[in-house]
N, C-alpha and C. Protein backbone atom coordinates (compact mmCIF):
# COMPACT_ATOMS: atom_id res chain seq x y z
N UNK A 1 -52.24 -74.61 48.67
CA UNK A 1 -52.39 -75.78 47.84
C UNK A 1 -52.81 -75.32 46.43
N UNK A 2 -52.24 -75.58 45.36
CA UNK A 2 -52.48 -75.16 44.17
C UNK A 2 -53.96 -75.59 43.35
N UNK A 3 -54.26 -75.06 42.90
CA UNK A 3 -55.48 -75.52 42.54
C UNK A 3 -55.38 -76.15 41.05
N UNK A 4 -56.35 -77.51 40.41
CA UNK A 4 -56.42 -78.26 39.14
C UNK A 4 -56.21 -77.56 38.07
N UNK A 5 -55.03 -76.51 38.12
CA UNK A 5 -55.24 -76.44 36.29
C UNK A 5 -53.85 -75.72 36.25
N UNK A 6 -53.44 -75.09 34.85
CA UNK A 6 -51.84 -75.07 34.24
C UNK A 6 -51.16 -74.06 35.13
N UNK A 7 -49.87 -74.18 35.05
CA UNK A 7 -48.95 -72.74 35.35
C UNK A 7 -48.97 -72.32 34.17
N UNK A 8 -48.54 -70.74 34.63
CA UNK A 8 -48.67 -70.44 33.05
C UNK A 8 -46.83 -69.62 33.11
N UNK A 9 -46.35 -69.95 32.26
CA UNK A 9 -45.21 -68.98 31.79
C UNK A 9 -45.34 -67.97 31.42
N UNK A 10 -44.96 -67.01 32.44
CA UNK A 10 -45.68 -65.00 31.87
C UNK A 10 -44.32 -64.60 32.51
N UNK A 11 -43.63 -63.66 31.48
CA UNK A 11 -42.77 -62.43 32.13
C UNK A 11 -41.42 -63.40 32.94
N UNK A 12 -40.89 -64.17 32.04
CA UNK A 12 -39.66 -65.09 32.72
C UNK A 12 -40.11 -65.66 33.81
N UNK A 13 -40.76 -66.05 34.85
CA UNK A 13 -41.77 -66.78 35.56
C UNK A 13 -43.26 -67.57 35.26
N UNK A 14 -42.72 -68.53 36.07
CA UNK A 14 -44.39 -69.33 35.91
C UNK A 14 -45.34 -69.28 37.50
N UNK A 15 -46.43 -68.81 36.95
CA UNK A 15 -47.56 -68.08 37.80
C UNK A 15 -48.68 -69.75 37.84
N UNK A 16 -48.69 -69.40 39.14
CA UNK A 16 -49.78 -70.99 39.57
C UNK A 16 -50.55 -70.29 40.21
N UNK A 17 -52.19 -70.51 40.79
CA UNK A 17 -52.81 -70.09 41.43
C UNK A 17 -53.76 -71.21 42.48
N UNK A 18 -53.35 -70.54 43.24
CA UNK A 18 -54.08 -71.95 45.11
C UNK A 18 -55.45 -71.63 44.86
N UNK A 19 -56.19 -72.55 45.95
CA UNK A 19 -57.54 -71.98 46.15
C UNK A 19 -57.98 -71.50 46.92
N UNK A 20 -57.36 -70.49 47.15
CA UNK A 20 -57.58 -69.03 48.10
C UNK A 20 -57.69 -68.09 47.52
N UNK A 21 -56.83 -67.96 45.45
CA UNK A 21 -56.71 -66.79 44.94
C UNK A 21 -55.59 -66.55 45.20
N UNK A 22 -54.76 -66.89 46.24
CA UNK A 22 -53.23 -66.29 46.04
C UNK A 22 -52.87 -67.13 44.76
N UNK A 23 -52.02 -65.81 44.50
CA UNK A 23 -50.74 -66.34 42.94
C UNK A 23 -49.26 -66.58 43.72
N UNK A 24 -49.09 -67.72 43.35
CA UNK A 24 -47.49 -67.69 43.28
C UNK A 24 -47.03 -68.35 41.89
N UNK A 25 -45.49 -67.52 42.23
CA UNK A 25 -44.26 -66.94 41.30
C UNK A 25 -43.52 -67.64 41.16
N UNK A 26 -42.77 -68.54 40.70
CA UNK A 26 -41.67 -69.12 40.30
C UNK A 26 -40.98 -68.55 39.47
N UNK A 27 -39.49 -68.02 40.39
CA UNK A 27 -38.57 -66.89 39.00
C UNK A 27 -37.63 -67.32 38.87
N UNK A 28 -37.08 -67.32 37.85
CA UNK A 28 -35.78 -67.93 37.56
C UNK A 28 -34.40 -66.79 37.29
N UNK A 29 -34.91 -65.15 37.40
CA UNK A 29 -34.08 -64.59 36.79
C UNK A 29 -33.20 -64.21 38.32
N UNK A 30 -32.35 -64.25 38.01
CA UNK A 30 -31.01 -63.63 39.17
C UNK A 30 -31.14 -64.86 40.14
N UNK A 31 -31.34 -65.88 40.12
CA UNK A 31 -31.13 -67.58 40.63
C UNK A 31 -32.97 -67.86 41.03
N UNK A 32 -32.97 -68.85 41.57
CA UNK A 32 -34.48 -69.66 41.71
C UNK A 32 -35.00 -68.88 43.02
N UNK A 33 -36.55 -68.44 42.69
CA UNK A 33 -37.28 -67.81 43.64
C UNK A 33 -38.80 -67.79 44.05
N UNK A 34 -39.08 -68.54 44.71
CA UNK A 34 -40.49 -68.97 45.00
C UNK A 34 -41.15 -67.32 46.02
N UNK A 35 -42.44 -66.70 45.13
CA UNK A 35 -43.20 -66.11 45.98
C UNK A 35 -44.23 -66.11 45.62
N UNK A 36 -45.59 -66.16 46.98
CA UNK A 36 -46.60 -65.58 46.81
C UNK A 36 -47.24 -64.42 47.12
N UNK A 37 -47.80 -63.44 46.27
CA UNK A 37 -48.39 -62.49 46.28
C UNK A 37 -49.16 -61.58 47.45
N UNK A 38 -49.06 -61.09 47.61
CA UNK A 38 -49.64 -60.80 49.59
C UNK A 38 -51.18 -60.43 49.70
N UNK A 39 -51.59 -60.24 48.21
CA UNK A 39 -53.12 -60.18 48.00
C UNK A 39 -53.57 -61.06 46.87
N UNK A 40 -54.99 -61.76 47.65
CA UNK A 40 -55.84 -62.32 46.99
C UNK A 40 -56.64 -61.89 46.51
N UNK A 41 -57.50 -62.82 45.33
CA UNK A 41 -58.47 -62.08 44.86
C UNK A 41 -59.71 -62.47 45.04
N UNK A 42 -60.29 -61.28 46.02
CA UNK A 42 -61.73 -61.49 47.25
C UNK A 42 -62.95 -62.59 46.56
N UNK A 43 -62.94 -61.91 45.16
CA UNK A 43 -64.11 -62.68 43.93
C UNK A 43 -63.85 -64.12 43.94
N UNK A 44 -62.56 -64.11 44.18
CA UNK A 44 -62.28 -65.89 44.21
C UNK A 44 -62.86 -66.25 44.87
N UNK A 45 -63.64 -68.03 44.44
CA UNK A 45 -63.88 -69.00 44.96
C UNK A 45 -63.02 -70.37 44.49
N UNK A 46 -62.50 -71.12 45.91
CA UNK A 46 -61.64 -71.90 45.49
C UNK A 46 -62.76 -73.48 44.68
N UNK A 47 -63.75 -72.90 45.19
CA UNK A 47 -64.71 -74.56 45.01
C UNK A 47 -64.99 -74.63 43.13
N UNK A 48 -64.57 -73.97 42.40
CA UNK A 48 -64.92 -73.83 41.01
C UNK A 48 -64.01 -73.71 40.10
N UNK A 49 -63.60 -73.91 39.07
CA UNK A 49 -62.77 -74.50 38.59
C UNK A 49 -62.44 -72.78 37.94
N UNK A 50 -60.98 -72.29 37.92
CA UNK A 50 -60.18 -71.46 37.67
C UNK A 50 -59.08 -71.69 36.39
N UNK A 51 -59.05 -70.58 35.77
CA UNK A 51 -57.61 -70.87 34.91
C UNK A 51 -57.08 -69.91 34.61
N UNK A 52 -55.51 -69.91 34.52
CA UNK A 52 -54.37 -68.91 34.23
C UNK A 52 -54.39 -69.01 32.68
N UNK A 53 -54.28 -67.92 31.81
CA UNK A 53 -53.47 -67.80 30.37
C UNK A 53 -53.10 -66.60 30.06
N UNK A 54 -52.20 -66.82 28.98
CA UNK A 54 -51.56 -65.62 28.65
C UNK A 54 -52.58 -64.76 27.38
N UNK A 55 -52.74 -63.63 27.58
CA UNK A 55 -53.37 -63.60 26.20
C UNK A 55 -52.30 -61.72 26.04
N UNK A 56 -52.26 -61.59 24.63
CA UNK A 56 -51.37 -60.37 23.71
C UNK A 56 -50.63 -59.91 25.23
N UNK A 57 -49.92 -60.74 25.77
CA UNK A 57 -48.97 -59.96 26.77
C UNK A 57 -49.05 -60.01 28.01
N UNK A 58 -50.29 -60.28 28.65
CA UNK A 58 -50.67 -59.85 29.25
C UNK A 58 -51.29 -61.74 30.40
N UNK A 59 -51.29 -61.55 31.51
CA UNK A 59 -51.74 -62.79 32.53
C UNK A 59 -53.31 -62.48 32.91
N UNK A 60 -54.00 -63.45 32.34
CA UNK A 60 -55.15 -63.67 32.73
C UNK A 60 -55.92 -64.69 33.55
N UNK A 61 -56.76 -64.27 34.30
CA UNK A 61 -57.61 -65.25 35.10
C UNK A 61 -58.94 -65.49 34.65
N UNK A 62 -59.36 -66.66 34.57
CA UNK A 62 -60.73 -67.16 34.14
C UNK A 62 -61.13 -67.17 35.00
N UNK A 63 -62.41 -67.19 35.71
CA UNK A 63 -63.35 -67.95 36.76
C UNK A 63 -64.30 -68.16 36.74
N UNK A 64 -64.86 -69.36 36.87
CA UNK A 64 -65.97 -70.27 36.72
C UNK A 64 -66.94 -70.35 38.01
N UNK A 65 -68.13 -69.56 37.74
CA UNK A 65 -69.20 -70.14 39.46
C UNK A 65 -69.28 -70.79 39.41
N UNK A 66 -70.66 -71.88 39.86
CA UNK A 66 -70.99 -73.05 39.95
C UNK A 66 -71.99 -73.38 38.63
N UNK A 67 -71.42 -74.08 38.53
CA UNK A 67 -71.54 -75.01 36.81
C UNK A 67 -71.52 -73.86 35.50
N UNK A 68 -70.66 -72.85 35.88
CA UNK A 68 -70.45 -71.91 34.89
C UNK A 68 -71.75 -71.16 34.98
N UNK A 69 -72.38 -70.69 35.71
CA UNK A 69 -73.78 -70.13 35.79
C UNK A 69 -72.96 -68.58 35.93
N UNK A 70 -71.93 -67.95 36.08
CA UNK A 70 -70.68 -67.01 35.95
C UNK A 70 -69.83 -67.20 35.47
N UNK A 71 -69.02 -66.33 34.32
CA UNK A 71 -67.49 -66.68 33.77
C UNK A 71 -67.20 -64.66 34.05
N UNK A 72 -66.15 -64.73 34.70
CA UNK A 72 -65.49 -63.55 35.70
C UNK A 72 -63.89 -63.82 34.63
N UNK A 73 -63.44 -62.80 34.13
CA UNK A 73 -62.05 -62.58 33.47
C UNK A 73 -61.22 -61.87 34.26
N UNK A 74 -60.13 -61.84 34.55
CA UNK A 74 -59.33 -60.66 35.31
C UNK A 74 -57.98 -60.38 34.34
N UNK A 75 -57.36 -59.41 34.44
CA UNK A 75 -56.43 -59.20 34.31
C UNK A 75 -55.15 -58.71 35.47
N UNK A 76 -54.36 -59.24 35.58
CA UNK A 76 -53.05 -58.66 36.39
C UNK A 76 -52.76 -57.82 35.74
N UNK A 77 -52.54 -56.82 37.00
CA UNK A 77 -52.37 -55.31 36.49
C UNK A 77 -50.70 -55.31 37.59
N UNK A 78 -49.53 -55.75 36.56
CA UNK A 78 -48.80 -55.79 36.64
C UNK A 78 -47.29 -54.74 37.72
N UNK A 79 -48.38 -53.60 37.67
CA UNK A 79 -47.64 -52.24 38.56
C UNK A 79 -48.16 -52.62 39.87
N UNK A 80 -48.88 -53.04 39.97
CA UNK A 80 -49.83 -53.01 41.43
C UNK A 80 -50.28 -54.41 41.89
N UNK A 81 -49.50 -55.04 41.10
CA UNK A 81 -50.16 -56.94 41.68
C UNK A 81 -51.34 -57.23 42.17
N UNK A 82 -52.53 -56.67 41.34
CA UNK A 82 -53.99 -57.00 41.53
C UNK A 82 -54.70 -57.17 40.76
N UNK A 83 -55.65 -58.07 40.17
CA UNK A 83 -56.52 -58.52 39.48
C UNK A 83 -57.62 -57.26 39.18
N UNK A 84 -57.60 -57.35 37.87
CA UNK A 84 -58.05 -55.90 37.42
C UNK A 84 -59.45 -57.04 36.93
N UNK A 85 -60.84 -56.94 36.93
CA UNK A 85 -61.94 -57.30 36.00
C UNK A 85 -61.82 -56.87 34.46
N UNK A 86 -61.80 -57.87 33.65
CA UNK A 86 -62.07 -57.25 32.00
C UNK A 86 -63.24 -57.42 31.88
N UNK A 87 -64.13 -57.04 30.26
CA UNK A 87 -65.42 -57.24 29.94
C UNK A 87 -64.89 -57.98 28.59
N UNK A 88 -63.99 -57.63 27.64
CA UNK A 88 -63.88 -58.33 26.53
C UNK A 88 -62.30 -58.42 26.58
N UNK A 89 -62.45 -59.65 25.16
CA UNK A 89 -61.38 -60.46 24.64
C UNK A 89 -60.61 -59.21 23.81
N UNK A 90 -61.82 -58.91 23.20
CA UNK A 90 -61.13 -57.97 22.07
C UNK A 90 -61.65 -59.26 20.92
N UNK A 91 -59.89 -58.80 19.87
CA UNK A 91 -60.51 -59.55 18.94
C UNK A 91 -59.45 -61.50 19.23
N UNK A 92 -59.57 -61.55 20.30
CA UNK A 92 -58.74 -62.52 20.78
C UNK A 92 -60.00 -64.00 21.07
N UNK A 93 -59.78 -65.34 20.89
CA UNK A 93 -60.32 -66.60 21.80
C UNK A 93 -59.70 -67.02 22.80
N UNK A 94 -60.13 -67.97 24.00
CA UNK A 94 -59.21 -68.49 24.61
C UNK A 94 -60.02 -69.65 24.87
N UNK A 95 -59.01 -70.50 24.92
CA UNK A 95 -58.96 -72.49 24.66
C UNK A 95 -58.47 -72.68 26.05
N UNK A 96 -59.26 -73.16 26.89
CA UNK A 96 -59.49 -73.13 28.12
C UNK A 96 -59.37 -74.62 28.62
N UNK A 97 -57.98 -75.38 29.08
CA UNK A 97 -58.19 -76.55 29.92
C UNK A 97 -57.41 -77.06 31.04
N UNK A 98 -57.54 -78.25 31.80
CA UNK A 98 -57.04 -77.86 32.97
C UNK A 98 -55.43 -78.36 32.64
N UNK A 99 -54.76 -78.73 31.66
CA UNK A 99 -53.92 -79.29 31.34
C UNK A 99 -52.95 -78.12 30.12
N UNK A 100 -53.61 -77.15 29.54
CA UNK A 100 -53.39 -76.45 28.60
C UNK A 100 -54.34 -75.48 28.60
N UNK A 101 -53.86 -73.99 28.60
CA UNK A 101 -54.94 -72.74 28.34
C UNK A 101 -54.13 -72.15 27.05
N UNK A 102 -54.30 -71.87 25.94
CA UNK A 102 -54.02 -70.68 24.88
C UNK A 102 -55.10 -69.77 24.52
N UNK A 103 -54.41 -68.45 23.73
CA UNK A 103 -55.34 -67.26 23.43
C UNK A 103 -54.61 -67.19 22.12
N UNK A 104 -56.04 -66.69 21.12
CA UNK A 104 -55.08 -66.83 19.98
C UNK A 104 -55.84 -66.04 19.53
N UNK A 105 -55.23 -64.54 18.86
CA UNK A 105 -56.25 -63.55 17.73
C UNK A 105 -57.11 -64.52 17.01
N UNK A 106 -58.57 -64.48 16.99
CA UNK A 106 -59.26 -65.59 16.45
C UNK A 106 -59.19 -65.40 14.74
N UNK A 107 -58.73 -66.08 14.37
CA UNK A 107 -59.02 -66.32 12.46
C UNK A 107 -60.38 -65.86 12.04
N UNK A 108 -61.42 -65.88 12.38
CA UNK A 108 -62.65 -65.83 12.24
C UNK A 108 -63.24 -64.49 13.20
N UNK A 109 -63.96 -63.44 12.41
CA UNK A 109 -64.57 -63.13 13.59
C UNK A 109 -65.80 -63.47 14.46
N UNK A 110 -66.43 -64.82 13.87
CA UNK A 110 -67.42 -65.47 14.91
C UNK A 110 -66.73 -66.34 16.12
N UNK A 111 -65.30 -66.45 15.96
CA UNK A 111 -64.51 -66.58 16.96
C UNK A 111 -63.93 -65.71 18.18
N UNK A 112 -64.19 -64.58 17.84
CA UNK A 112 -63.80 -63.29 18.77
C UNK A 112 -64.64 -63.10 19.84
N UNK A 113 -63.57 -62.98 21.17
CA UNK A 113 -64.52 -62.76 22.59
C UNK A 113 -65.31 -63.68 23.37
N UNK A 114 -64.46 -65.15 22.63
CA UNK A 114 -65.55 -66.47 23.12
C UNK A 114 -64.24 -67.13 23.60
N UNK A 115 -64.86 -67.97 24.54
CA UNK A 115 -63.82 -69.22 25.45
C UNK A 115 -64.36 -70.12 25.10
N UNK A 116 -63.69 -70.97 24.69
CA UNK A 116 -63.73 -72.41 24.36
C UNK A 116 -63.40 -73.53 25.68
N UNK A 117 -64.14 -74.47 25.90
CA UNK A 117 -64.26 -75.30 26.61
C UNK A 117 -63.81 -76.90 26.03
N UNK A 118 -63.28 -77.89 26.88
CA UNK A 118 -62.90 -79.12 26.63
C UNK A 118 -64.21 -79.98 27.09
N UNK A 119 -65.70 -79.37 26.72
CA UNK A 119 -66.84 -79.96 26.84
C UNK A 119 -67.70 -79.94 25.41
N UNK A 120 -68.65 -81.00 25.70
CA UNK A 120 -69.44 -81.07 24.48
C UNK A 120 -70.62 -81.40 24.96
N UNK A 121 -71.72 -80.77 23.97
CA UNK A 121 -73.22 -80.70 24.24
C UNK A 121 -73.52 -81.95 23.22
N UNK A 122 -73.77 -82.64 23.57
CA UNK A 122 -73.96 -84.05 22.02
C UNK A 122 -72.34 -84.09 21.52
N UNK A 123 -72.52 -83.91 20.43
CA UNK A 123 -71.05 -83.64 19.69
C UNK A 123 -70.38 -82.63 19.24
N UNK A 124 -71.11 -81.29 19.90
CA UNK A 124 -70.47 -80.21 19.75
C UNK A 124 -69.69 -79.39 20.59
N UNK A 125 -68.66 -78.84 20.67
CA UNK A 125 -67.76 -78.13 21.74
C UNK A 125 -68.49 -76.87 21.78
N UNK A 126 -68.33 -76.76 23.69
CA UNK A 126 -69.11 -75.80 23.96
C UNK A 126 -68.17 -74.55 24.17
N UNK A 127 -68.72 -73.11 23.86
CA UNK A 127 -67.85 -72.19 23.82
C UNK A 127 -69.21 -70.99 24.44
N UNK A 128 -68.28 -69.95 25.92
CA UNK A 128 -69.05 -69.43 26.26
C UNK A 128 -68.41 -67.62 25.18
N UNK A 129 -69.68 -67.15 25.21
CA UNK A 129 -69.64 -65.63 24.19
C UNK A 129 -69.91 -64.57 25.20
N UNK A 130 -68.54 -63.51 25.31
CA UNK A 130 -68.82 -62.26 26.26
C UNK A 130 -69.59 -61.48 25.36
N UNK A 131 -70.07 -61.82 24.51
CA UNK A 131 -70.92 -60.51 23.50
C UNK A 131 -72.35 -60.93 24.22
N UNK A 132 -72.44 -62.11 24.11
CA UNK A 132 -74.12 -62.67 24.50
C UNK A 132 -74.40 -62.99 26.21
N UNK A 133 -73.09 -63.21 26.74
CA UNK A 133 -73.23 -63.62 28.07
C UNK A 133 -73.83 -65.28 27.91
N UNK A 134 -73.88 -65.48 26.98
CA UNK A 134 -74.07 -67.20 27.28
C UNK A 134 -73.41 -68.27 26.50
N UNK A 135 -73.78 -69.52 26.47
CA UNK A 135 -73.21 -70.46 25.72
C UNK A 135 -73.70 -70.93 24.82
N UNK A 136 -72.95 -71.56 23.51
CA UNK A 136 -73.40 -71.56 22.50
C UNK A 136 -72.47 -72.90 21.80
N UNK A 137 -72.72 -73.45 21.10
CA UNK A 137 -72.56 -74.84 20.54
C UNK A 137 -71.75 -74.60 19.41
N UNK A 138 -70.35 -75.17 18.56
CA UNK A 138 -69.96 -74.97 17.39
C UNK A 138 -70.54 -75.66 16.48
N UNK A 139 -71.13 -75.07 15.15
CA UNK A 139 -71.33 -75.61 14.22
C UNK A 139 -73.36 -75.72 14.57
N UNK A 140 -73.41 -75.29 15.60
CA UNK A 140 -75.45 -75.39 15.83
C UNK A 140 -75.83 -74.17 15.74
N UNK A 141 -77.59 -74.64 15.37
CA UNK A 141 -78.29 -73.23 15.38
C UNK A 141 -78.89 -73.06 16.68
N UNK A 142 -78.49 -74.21 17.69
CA UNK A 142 -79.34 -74.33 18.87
C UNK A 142 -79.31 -72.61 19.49
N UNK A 143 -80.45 -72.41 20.89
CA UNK A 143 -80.73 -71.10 21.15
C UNK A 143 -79.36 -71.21 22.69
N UNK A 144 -78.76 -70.03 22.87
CA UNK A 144 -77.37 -70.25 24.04
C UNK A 144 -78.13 -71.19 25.30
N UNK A 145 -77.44 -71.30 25.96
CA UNK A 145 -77.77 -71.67 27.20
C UNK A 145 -77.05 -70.95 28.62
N UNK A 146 -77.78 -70.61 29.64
CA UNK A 146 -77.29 -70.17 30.53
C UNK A 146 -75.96 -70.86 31.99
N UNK A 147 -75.68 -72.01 31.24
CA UNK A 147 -74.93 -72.62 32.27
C UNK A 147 -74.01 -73.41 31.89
N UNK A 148 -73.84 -75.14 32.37
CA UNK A 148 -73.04 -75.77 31.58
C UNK A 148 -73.51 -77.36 31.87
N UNK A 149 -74.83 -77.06 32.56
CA UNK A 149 -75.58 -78.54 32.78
C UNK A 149 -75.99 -79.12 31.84
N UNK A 150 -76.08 -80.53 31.56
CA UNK A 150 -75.71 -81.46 30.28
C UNK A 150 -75.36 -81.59 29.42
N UNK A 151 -73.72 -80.69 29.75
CA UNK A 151 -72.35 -80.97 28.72
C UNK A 151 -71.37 -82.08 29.08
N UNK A 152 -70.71 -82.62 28.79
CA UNK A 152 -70.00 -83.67 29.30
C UNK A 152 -68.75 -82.92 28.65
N UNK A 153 -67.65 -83.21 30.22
CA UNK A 153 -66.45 -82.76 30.24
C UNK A 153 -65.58 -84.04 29.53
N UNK A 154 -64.89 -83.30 28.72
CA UNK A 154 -63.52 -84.49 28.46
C UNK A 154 -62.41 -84.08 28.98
N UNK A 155 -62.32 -85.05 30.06
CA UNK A 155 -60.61 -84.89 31.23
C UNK A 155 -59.61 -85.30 30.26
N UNK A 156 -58.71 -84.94 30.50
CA UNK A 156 -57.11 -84.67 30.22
C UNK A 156 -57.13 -84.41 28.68
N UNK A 157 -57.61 -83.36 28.43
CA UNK A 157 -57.87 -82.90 27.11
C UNK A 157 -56.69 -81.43 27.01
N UNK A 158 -56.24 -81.44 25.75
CA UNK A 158 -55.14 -80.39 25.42
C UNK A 158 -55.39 -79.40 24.53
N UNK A 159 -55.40 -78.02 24.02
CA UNK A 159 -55.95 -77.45 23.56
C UNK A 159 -54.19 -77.49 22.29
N UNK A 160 -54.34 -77.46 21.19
CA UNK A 160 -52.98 -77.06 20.49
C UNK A 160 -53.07 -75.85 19.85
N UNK A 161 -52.40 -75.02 19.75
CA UNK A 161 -52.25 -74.03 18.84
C UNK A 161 -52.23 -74.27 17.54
N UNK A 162 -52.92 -74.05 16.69
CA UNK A 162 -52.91 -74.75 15.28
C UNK A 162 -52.40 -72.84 14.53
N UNK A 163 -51.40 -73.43 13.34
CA UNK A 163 -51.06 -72.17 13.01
C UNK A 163 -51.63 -72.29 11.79
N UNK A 164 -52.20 -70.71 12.13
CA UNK A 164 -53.84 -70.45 10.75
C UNK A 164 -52.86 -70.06 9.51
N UNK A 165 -53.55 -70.04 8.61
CA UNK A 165 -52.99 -69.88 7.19
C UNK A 165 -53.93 -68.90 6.15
């Protein structure tokens, strides 16, 4: 059963992920071909909210513990069909929702190595930082926070690619 959030289009296929951690494949090249992957990924938990994106090439997995008290990155390591752990973005963001995920070299470098969320602390969007390990508010001097308790989610929210200038 697929789990709440995007397919992502990687490598002429679109990659969905269940809540077991298996990936399946939808390919279109040499006629239509449904597979799933014969390994899961053990770290997965299906009870927490997950997401697929593409970032410089490459298929990534988000994962969320319980109330974000963990954010876990993976990478598919494409020779070997297994979820590799990352530690950083680099100089990349990613706009994280269950309807839309993008990664975009951040314009800014107080944008680099942070995930952006379709939540807000008061009126600010919350964005978690792999430099600090915690969360942090746009536009506040507030001190991070370790989780994601009394942010309010906005459902069916879309992240757009805005092209920087």
């Amino acid at each position: 059963m697929p789990c709440i959030n995007n397919p992502v289009f990687y490598n002429g296929a679109f990659y969905c992920l269940d809540y077991n951690g298996m990936l399946g494949v939808f390919s279109m090249k040499g006629g239509f071909c449904w597979t799933v992957l014969s390994k899961s990924l053990k770290q997965f938990s299906g009870f927490y909210p997950s997401y697929l994106v593409e970032c410089d090439e490459k298929l990534l997995l988000l994962s969320l513990g319980q109330s974000g008290k963990s954010v876990d990155i993976y990478r598919l390591d494409d020779s070997e069909m297994v979820w590799v752990k990352l530690e950083s973005l680099g100089k990349h963001a990613l706009f994280i929702s269950y309807t839309s995920s993008v990664s975009v070299v951040a314009p800014r470098s107080c944008m680099e190595n942070n995930i952006y969320f379709p939540k807000l602390q008061g009126e600010k969007i919350v964005y978690y930082s792999l430099d600090t390990c915690g969360y942090h508010y746009v536009g506040s001097n507030q001190h991070s926070a370790q989780d994601l308790h009394n942010t309010k989610e906005r459902s069916n929210c879309s992240w757009i690619e805005p092209r920087w200038s």
